[in-house]
Every structure is written in C-alpha cells, then in structure tokens.
PDB file of N, CA and C in Angstrom:
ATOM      1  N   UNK A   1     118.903  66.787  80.979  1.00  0.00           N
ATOM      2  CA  UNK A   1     119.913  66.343  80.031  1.00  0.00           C
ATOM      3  C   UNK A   1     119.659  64.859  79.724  1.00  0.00           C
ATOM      4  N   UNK A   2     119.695  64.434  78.586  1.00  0.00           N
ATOM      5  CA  UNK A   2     119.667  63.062  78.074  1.00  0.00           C
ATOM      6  C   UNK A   2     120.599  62.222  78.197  1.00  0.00           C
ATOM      7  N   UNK A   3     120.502  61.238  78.096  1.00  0.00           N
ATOM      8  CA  UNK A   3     121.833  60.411  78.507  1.00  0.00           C
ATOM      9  C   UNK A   3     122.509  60.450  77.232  1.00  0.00           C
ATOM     10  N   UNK A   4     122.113  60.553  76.132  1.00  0.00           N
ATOM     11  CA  UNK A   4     123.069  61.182  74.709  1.00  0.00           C
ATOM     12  C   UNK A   4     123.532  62.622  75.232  1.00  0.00           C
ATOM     13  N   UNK A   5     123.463  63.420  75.426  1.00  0.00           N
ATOM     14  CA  UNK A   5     123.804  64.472  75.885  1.00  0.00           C
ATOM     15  C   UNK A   5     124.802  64.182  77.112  1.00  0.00           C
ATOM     16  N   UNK A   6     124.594  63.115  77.939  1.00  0.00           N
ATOM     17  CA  UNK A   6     125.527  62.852  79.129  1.00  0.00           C
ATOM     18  C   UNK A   6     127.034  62.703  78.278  1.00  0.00           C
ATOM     19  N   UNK A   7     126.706  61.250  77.777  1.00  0.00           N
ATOM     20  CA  UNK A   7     127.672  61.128  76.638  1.00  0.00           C
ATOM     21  C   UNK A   7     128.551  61.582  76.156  1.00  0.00           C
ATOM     22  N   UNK A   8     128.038  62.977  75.143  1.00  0.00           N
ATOM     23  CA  UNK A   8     128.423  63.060  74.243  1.00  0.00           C
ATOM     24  C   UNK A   8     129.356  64.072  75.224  1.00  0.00           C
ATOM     25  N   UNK A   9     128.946  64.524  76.145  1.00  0.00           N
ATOM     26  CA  UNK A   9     130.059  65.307  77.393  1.00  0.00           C
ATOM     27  C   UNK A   9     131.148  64.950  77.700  1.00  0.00           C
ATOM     28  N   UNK A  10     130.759  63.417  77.874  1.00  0.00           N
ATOM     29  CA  UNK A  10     132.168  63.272  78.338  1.00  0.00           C
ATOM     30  C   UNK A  10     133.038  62.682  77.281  1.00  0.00           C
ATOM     31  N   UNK A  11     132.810  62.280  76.073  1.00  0.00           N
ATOM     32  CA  UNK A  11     133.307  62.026  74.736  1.00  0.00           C
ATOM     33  C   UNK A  11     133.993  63.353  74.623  1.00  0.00           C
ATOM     34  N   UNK A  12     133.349  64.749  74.893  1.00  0.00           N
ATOM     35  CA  UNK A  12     134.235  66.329  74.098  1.00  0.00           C
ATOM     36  C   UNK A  12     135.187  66.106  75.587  1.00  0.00           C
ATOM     37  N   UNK A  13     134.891  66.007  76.391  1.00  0.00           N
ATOM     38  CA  UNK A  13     136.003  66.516  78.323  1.00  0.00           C
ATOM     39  C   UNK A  13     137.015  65.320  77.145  1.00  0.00           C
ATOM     40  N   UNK A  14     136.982  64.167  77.222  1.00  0.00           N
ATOM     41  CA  UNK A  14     137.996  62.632  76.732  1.00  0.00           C
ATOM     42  C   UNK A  14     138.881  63.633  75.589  1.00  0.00           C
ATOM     43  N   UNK A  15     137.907  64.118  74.622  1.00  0.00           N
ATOM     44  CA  UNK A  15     139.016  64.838  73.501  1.00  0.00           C
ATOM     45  C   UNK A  15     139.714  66.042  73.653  1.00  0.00           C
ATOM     46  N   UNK A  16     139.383  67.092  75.111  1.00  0.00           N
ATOM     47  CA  UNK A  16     140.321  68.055  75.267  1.00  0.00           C
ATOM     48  C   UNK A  16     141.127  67.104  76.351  1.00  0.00           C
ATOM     49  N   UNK A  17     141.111  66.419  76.601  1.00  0.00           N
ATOM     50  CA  UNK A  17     141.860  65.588  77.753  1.00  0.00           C
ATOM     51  C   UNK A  17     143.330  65.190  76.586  1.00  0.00           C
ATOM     52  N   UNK A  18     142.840  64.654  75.757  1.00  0.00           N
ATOM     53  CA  UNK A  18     143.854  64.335  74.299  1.00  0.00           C
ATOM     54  C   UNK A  18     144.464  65.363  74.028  1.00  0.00           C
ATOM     55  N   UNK A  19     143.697  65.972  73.704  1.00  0.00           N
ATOM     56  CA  UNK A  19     144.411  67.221  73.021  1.00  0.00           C
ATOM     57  C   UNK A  19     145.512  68.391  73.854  1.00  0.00           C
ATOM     58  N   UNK A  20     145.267  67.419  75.254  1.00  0.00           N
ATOM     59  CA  UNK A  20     146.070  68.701  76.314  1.00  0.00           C
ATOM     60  C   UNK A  20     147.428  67.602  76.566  1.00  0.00           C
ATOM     61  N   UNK A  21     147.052  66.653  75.833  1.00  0.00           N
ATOM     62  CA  UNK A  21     147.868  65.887  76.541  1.00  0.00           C
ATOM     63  C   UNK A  21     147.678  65.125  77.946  1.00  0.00           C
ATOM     64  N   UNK A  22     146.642  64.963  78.638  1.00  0.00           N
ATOM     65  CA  UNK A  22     146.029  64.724  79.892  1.00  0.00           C
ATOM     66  C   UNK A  22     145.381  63.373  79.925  1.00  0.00           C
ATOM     67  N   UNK A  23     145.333  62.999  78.500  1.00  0.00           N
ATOM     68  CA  UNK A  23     144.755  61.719  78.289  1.00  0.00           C
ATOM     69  C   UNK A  23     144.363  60.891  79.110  1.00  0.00           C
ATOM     70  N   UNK A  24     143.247  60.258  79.824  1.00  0.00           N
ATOM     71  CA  UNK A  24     143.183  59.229  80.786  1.00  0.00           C
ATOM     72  C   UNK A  24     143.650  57.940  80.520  1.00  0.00           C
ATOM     73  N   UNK A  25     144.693  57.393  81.178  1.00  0.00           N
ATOM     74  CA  UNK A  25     144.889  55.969  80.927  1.00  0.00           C
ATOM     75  C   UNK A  25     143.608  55.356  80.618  1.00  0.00           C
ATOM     76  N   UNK A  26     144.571  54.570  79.491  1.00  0.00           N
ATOM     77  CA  UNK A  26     143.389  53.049  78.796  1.00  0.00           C
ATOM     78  C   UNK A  26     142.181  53.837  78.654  1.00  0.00           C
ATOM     79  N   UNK A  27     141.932  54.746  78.245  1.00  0.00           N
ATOM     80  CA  UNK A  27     140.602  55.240  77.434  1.00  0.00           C
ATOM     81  C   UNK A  27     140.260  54.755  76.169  1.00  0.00           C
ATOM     82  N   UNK A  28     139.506  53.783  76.081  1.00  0.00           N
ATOM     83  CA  UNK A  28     139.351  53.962  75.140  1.00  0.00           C
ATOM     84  C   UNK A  28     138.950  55.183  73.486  1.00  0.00           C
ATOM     85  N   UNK A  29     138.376  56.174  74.389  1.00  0.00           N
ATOM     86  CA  UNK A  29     137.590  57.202  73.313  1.00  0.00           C
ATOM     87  C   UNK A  29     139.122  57.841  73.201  1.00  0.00           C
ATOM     88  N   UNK A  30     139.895  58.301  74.283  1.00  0.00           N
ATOM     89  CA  UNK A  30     141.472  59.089  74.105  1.00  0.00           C
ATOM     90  C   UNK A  30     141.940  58.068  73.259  1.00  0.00           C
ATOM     91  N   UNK A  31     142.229  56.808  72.679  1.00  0.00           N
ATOM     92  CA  UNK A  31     142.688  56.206  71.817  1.00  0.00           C
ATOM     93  C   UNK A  31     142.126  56.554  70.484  1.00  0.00           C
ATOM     94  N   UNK A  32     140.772  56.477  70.231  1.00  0.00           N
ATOM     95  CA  UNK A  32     140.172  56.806  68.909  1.00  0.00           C
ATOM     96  C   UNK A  32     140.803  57.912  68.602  1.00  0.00           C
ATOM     97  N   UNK A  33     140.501  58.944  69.847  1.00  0.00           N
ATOM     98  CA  UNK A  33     141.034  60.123  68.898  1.00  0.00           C
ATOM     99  C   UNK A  33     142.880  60.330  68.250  1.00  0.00           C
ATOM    100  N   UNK A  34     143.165  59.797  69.474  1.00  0.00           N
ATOM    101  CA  UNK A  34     145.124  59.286  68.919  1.00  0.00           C
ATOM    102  C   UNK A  34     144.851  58.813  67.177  1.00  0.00           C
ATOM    103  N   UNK A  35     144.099  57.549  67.056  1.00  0.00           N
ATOM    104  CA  UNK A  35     144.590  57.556  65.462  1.00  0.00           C
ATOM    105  C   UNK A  35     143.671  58.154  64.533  1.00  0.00           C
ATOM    106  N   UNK A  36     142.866  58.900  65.109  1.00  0.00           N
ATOM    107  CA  UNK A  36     142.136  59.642  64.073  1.00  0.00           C
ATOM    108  C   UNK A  36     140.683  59.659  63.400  1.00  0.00           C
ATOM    109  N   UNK A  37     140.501  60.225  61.903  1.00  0.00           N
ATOM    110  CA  UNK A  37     139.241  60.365  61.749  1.00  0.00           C
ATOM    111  C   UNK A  37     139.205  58.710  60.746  1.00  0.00           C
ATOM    112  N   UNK A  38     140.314  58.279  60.158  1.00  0.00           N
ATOM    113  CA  UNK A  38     140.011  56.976  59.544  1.00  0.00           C
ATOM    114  C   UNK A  38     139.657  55.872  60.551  1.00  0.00           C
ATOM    115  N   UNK A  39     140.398  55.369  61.629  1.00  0.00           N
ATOM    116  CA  UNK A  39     140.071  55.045  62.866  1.00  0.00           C
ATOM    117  C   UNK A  39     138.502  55.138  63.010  1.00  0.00           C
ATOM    118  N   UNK A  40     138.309  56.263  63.645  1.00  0.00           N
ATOM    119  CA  UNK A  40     136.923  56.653  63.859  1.00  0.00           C
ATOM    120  C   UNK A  40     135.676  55.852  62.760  1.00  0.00           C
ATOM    121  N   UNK A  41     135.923  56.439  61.798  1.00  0.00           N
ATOM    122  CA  UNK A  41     135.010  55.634  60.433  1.00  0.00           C
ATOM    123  C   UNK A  41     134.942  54.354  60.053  1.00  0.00           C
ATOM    124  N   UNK A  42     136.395  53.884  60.274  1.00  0.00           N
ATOM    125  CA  UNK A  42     135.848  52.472  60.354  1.00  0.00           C
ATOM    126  C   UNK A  42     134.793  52.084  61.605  1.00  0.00           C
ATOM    127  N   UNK A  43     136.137  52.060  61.906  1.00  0.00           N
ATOM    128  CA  UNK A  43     134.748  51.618  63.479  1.00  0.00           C
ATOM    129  C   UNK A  43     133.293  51.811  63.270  1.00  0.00           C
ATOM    130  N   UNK A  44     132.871  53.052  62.682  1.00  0.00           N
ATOM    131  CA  UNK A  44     131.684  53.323  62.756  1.00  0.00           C
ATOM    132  C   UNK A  44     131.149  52.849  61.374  1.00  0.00           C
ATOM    133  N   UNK A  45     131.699  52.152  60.416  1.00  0.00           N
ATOM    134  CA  UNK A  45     131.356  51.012  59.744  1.00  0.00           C
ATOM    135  C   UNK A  45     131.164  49.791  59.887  1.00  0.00           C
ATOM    136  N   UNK A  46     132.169  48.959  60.793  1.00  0.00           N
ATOM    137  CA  UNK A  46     132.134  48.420  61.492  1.00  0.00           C
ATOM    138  C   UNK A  46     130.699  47.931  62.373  1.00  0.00           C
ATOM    139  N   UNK A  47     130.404  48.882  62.961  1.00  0.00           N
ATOM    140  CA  UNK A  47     128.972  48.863  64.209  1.00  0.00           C
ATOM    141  C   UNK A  47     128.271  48.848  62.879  1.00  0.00           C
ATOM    142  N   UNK A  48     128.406  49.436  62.162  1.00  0.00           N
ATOM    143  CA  UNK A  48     126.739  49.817  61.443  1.00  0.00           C
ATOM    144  C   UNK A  48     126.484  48.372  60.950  1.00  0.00           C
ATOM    145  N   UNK A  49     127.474  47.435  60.327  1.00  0.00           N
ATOM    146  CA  UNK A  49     127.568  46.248  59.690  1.00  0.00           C
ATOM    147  C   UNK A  49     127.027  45.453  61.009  1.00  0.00           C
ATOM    148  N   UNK A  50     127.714  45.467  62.017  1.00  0.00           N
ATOM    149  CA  UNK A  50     127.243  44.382  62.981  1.00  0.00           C
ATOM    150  C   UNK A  50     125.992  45.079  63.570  1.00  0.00           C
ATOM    151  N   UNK A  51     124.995  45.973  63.378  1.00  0.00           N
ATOM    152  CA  UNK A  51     124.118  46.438  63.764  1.00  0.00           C
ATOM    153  C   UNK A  51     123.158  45.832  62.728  1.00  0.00           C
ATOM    154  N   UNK A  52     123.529  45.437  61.265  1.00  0.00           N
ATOM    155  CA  UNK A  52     122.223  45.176  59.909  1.00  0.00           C
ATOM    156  C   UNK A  52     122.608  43.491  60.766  1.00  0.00           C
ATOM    157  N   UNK A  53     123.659  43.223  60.518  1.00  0.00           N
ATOM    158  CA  UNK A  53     123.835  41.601  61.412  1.00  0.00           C
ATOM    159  C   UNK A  53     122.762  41.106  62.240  1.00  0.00           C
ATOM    160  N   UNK A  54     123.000  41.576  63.184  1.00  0.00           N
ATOM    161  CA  UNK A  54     121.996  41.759  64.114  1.00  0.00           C
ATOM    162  C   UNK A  54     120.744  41.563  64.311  1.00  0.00           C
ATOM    163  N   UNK A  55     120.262  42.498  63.699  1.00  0.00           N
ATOM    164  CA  UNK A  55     118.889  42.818  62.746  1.00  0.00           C
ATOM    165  C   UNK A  55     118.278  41.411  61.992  1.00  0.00           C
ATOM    166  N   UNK A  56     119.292  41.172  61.308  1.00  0.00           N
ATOM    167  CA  UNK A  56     119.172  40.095  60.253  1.00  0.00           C
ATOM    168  C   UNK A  56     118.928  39.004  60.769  1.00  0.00           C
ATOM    169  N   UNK A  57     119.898  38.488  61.870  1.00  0.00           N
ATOM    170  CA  UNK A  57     119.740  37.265  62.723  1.00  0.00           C
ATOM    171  C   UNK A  57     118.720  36.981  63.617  1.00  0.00           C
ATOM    172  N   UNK A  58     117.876  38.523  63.528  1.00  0.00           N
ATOM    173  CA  UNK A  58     116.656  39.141  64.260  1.00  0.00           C
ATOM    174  C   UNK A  58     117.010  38.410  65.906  1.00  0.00           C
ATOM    175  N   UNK A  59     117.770  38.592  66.570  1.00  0.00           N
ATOM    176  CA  UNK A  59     118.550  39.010  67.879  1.00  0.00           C
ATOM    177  C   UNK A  59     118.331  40.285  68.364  1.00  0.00           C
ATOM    178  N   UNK A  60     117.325  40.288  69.016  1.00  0.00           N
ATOM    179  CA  UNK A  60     116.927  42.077  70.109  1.00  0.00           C
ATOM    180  C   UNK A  60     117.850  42.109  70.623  1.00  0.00           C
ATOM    181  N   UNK A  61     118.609  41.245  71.621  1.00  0.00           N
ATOM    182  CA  UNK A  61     119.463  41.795  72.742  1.00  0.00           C
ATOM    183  C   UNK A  61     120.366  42.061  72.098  1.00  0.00           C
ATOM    184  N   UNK A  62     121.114  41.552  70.752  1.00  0.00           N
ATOM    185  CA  UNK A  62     122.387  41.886  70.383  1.00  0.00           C
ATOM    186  C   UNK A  62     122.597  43.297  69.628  1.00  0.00           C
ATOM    187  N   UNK A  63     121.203  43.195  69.040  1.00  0.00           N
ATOM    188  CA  UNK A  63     120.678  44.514  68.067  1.00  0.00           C
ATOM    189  C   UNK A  63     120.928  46.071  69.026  1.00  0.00           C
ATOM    190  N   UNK A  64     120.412  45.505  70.074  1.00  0.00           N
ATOM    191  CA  UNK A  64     120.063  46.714  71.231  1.00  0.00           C
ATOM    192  C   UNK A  64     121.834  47.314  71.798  1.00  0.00           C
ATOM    193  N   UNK A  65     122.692  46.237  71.571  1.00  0.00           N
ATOM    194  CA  UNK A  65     123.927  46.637  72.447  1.00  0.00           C
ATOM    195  C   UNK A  65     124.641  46.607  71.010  1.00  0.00           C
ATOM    196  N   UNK A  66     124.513  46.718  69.506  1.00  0.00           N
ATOM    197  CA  UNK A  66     125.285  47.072  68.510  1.00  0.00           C
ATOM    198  C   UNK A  66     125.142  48.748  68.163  1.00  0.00           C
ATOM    199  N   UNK A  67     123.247  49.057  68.336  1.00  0.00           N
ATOM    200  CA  UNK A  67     122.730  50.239  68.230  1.00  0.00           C
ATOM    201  C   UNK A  67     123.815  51.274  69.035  1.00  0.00           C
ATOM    202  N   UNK A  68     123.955  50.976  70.252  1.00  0.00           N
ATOM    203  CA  UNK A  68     124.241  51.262  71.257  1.00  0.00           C
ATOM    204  C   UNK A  68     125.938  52.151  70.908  1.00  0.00           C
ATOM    205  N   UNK A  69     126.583  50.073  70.602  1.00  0.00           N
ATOM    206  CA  UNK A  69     128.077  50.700  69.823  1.00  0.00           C
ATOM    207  C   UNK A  69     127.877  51.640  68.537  1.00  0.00           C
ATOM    208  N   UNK A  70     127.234  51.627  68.255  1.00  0.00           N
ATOM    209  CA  UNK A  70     126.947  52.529  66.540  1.00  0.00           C
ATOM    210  C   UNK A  70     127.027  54.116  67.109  1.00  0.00           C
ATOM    211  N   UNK A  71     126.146  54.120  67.963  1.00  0.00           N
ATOM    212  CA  UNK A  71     125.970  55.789  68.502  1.00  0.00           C
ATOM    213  C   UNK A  71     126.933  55.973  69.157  1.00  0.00           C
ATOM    214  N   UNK A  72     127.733  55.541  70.084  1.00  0.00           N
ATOM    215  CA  UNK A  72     129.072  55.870  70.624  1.00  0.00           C
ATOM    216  C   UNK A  72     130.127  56.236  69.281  1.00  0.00           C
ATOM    217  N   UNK A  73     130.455  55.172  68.383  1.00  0.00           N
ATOM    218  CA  UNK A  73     131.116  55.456  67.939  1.00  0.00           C
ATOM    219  C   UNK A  73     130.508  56.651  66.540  1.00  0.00           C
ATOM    220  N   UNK A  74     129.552  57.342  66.077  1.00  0.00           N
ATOM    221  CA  UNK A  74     128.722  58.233  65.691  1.00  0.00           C
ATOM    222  C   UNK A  74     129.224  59.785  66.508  1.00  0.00           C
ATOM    223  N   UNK A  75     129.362  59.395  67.852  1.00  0.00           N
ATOM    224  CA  UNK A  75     129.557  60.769  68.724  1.00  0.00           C
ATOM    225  C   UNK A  75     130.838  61.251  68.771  1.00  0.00           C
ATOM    226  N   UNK A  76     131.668  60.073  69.449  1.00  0.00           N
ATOM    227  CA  UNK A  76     132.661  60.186  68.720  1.00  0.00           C
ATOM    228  C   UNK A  76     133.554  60.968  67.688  1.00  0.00           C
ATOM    229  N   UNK A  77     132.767  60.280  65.806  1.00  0.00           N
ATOM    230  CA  UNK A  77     132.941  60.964  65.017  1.00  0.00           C
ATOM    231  C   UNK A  77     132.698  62.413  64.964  1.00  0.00           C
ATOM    232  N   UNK A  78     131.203  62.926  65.661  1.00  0.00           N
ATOM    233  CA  UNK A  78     130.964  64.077  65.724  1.00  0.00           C
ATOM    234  C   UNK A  78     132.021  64.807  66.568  1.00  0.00           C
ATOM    235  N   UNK A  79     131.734  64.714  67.872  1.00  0.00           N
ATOM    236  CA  UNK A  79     132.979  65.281  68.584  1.00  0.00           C
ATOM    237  C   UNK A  79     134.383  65.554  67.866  1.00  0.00           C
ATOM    238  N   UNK A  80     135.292  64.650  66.885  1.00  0.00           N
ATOM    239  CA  UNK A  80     136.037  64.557  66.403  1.00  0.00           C
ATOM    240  C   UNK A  80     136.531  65.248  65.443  1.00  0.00           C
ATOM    241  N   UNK A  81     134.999  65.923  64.490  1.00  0.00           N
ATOM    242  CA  UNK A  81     135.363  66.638  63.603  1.00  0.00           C
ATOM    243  C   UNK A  81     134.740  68.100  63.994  1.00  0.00           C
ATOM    244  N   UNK A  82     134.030  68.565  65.039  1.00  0.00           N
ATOM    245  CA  UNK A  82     134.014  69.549  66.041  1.00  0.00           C
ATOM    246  C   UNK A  82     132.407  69.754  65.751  1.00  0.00           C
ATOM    247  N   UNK A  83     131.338  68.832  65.641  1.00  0.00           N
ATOM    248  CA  UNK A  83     130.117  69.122  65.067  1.00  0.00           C
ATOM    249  C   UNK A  83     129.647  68.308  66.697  1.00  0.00           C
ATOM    250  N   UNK A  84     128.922  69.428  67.200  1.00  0.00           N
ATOM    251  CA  UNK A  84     127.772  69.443  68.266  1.00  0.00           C
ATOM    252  C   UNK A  84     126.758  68.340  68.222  1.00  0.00           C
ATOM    253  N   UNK A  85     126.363  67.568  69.208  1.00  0.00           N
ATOM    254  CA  UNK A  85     125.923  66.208  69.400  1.00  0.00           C
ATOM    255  C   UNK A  85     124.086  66.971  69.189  1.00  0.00           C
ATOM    256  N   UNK A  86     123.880  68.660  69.565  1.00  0.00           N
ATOM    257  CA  UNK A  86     122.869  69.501  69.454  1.00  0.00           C
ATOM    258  C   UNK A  86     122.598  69.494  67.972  1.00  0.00           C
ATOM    259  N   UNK A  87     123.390  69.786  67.506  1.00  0.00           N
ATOM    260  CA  UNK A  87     123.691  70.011  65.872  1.00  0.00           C
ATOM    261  C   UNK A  87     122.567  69.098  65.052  1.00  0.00           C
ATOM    262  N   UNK A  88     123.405  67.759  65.696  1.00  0.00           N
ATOM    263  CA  UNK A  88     122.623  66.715  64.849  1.00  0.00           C
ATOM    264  C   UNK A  88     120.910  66.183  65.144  1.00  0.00           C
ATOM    265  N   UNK A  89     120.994  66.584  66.827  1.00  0.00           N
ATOM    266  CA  UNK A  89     119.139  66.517  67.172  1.00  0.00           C
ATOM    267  C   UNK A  89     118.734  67.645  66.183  1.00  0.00           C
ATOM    268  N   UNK A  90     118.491  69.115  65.970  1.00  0.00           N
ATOM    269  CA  UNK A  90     119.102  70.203  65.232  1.00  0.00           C
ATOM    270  C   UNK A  90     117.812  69.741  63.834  1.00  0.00           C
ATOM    271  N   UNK A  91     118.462  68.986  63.420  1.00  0.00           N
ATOM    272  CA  UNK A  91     118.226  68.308  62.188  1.00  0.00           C
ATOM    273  C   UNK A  91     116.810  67.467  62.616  1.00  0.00           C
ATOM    274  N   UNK A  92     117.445  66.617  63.608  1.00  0.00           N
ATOM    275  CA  UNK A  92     116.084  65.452  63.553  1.00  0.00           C
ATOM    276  C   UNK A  92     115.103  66.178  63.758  1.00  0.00           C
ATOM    277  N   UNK A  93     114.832  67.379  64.794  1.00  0.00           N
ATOM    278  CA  UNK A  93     113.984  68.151  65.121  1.00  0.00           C
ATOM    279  C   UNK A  93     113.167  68.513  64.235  1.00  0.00           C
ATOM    280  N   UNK A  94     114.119  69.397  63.006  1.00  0.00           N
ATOM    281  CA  UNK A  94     113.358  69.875  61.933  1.00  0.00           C
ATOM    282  C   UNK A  94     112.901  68.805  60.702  1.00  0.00           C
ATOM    283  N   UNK A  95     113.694  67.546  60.565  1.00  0.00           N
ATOM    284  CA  UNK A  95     112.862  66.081  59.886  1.00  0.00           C
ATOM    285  C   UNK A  95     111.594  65.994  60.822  1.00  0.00           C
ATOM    286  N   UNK A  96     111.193  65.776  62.090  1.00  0.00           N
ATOM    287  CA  UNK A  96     110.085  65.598  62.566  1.00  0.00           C
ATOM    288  C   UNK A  96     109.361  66.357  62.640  1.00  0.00           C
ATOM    289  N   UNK A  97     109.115  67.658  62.226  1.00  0.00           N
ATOM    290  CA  UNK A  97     108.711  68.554  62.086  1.00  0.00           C
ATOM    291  C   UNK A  97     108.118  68.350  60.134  1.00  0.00           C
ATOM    292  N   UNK A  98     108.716  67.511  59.725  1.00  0.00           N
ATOM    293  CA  UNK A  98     108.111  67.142  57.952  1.00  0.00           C
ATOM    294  C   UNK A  98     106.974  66.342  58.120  1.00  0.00           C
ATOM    295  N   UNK A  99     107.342  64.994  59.185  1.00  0.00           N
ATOM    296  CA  UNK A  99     106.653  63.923  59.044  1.00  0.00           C
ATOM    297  C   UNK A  99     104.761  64.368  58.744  1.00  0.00           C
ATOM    298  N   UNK A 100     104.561  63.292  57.804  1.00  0.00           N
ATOM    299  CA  UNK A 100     103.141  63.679  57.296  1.00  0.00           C
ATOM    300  C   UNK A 100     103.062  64.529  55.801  1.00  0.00           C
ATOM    301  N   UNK A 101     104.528  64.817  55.978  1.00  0.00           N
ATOM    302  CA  UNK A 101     104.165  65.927  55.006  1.00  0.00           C
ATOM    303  C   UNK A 101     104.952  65.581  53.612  1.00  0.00           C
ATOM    304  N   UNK A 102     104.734  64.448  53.167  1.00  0.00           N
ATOM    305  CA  UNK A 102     105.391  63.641  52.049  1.00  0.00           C
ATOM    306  C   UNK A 102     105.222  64.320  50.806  1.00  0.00           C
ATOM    307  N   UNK A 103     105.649  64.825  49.752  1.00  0.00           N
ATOM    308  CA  UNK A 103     106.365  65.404  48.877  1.00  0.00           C
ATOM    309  C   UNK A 103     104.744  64.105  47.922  1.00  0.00           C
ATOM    310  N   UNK A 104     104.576  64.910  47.300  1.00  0.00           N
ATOM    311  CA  UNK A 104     103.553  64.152  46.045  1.00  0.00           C
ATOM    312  C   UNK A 104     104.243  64.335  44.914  1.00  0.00           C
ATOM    313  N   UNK A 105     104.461  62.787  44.741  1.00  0.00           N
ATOM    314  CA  UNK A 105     105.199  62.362  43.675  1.00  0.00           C
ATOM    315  C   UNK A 105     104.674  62.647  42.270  1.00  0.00           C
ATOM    316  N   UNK A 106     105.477  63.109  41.234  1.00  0.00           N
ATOM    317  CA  UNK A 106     105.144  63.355  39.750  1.00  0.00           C
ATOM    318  C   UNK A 106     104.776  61.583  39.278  1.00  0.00           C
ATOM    319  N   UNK A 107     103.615  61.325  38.688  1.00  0.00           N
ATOM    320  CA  UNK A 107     103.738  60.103  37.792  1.00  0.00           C
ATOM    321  C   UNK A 107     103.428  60.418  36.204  1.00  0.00           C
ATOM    322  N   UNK A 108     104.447  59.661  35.617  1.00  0.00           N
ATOM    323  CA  UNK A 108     104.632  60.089  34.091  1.00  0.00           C
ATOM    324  C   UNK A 108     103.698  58.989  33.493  1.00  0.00           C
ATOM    325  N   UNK A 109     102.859  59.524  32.341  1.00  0.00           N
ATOM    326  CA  UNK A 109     101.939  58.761  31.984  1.00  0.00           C
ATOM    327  C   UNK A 109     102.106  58.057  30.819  1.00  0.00           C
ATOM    328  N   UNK A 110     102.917  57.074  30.279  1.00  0.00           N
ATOM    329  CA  UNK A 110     103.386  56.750  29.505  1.00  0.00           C
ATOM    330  C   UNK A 110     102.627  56.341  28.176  1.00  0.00           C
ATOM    331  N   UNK A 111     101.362  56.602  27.900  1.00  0.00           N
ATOM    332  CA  UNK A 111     100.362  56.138  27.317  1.00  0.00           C
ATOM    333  C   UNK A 111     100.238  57.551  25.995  1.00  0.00           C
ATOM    334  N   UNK A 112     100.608  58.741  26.718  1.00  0.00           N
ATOM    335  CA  UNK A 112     100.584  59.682  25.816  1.00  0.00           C
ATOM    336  C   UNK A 112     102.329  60.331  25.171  1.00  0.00           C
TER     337      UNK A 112
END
C-alpha cells in the first residue's frame, strides 16, 4: 500500500466517523467535511495557488510541503464526493500508458 493509499484511508474512516456522528475531536479532515464541498474547493484552490507561489519563488522545501497540502486537500475532495483515491491512479495508469504516443498534429497550409 502507498502512503497515498495510507491516506486516503484514513481521510474515508475521518468521513464515516462524520457522518456517524463519531467525529474525532479537533480533526481537522472531520471539520472539512462539516462545511462541505465549497469548503473543500477552496482550500484546494488555495494550495494549488500557494503551490504555483512556491514554484515561482523557486523554494524546493516550501514547494515540497504545498504539493503535499494540495494532495491532502485533492483526497479529501475525492473522498467527499464518493470518488475512489483508485479511481483517480485508474486514469493516470491509462495517461501513462499514451505517453510517446502524441496525437500528430493537422498543419494548415496557408499558401494554398
């Protein structure tokens, strides 16, 4: 198991914990889900902004622990709207499975 996969475990246990009412004190993730999927999205606008930041200021260490907040709050969202943390590897699997295999572009010849 991956440590995204660790994760994203205990992000779904945090949201039936909510949903039972069982909530763990001061959770943060049992709070996200209390106010919801707008909640959720910001936030995860939020990271993505201080993640290009980051980037920009070309700062590794800060870049590395924004990435970090971005995918938490990403799983989160997933968990939230009931889409499998599998789901989304799922996908990358079958994108890496393209690579190499770039689409040949039409060029229009403007001369005729």
């Amino acid at each position: 198991m991956t440590v995204y996969e660790e994760i994203f475990e205990v992000i779904k246990q945090r949201k039936v914990a909510f949903e039972n009412g069982t909530a763990q004190e001061n959770s943060y993730t049992c709070y996200l889900f209390e106010k919801g999927v707008d909640k959720i999205c910001k936030k995860v606008g939020e990271e993505a902004t201080e993640t290009v930041i980051a980037a920009k200021n070309n700062d590794s260490d800060e870049l590395k622990n924004e990435i970090n907040d971005l995918l938490y709050h990403i799983m989160v969202l997933c968990a939230n709207q009931g889409l499998e943390w599998s789901e989304v590897e799922e996908v990358l699997n079958e994108r890496n499975e393209k690579i190499g295999n770039l689409k040949k572009f039409h060029t229009v010849d403007k001369n005729t």
